[in-house]
Protein backbone atom coordinates (compact mmCIF):
# COMPACT_ATOMS: atom_id res chain seq x y z
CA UNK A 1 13.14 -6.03 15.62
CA UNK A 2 14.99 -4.42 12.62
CA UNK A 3 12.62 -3.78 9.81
CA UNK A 4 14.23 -3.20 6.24
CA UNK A 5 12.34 -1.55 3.58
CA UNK A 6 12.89 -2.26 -0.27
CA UNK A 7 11.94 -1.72 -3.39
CA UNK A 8 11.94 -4.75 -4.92
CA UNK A 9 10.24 -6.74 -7.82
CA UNK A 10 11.71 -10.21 -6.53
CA UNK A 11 8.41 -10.91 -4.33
CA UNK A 12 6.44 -14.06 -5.12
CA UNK A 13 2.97 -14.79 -4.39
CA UNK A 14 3.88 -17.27 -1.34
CA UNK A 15 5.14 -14.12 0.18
CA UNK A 16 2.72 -11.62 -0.05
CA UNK A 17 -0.60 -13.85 0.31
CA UNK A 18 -0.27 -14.27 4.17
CA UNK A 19 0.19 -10.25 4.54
CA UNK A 20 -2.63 -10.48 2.22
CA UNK A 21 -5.12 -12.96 3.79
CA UNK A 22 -3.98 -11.62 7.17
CA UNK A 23 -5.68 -8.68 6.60
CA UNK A 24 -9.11 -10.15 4.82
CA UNK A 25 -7.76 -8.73 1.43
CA UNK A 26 -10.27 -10.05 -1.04
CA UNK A 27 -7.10 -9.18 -3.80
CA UNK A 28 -5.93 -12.34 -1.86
CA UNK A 29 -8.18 -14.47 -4.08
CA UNK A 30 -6.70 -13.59 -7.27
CA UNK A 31 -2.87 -14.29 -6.81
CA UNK A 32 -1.49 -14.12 -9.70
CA UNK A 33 -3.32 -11.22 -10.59
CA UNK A 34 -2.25 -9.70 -7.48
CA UNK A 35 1.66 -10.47 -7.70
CA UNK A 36 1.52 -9.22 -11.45
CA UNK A 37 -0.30 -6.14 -10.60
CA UNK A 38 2.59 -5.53 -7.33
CA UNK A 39 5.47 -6.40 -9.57
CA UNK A 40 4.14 -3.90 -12.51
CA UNK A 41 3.44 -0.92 -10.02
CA UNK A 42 5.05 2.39 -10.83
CA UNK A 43 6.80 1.63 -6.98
CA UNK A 44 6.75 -1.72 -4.80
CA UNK A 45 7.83 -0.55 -1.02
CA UNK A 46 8.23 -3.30 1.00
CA UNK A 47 8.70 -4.11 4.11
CA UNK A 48 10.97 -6.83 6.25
CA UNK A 49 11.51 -8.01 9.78
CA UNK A 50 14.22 -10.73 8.40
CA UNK A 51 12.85 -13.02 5.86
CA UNK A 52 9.03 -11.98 6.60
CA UNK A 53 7.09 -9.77 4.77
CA UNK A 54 5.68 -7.21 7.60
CA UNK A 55 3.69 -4.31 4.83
CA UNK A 56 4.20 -2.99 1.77
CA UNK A 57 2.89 0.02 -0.12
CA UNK A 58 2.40 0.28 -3.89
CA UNK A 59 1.92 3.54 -6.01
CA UNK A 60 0.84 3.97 -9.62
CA UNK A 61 1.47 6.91 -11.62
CA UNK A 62 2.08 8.65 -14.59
CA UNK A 63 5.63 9.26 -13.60
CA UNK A 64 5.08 12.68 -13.50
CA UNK A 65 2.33 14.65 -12.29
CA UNK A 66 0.02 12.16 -10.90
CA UNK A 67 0.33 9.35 -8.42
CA UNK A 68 -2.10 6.84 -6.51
CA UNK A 69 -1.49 4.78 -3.65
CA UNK A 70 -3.75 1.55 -4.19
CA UNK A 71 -2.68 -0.85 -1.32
CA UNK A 72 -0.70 -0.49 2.06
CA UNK A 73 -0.93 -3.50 4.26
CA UNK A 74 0.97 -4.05 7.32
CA UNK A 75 0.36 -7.68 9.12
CA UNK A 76 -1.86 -6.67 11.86
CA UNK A 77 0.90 -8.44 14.89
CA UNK A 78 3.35 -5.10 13.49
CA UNK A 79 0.94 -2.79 13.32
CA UNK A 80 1.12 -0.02 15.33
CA UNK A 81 4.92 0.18 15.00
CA UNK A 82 5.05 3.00 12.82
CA UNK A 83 5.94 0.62 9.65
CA UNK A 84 2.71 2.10 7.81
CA UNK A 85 4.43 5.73 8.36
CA UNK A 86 7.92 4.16 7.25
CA UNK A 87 6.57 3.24 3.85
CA UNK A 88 4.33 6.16 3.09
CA UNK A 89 7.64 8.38 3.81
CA UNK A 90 9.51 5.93 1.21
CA UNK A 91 6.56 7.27 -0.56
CA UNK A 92 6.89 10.81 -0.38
CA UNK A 93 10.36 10.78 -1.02
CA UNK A 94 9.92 9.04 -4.63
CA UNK A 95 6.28 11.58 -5.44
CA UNK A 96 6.86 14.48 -2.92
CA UNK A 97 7.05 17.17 -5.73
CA UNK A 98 3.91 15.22 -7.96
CA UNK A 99 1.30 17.48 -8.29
CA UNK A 100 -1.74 15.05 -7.09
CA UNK A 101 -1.47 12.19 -4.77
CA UNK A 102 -4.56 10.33 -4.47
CA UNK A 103 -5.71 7.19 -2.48
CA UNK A 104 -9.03 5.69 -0.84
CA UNK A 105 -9.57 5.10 2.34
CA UNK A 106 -11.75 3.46 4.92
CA UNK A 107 -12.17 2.73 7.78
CA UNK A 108 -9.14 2.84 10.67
CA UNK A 109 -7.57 4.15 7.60
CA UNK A 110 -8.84 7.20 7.47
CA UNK A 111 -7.29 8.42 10.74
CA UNK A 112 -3.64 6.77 9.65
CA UNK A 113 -4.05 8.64 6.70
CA UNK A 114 -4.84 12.16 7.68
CA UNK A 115 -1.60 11.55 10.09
CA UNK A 116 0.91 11.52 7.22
CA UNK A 117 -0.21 14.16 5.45
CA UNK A 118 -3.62 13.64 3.60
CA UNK A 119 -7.23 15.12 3.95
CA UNK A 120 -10.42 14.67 1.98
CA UNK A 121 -10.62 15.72 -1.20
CA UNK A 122 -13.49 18.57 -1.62
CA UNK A 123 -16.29 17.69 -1.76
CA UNK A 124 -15.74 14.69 -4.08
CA UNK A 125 -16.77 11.01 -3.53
CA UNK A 126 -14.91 7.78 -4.10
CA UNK A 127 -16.74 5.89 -6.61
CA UNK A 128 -15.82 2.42 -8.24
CA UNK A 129 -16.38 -0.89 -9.72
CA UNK A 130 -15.62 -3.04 -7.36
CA UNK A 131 -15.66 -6.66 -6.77
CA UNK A 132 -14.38 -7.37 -3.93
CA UNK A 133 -16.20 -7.25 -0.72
CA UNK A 134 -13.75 -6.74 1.83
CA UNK A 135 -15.04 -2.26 1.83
């Protein structure tokens, strides 16, 4: 298995809905939202095992001093193959020297998470609107 990671705005929505659905993304039910939202990201990481989309890791940001990571999906047959690590170190190579990086997690998440790098904020809370129902 060779996996190839990209930065790409090419994608279409027939390519990132099964990675989607896969993992009971409720984004999944607003496609076009979804690919325009991907394609508009500050970065787009992707990630390929040939012509299949395996993850893929988006960051917004201020281009400066501030950067979230909103979504990092890997289909759940690759996970575990340190692809998840491969594009948050993609990642850190683009926002390494940012002053905040911020993201929300749940879940098996939160242990993936705390492995590359990143622990709880404080004492803060994650708050949101929020209408999905996949959290």
């Amino acid at each position: 298995m060779e996996i190839v990671l990209t930065d790409t705005r090419n994608i279409t929505a027939d390519q990132i809905l099964p990675l989607y659905e896969a993992n009971a993304w409720s984004a999944a039910q607003k496609s076009d939202r979804l690919l325009k939202g991907l394609i508009n990201s500050h970065s787009l990481i992707t990630a390929w095992n040939g012509d299949i989309l395996v993850g893929l890791g988006n960051a917004i940001s201020d281009g400066h001093l501030v950067v979230y990571y909103p979504h990092l999906l890997v289909l759940p047959s690759y996970q575990g193959k340190g692809i998840g690590h491969l594009i948050m170190d993609k990642m850190q190579q683009i926002y390494k020297d940012f002053h905040m990086q911020m993201l929300t997690a749940d879940g098996k998440a939160i242990d993936f998470y705390k492995k590359v790098g990143f622990e709880r904020a404080g004492q803060t809370e994650p708050m949101w609107i929020y209408s999905g129902g996949d959290h």
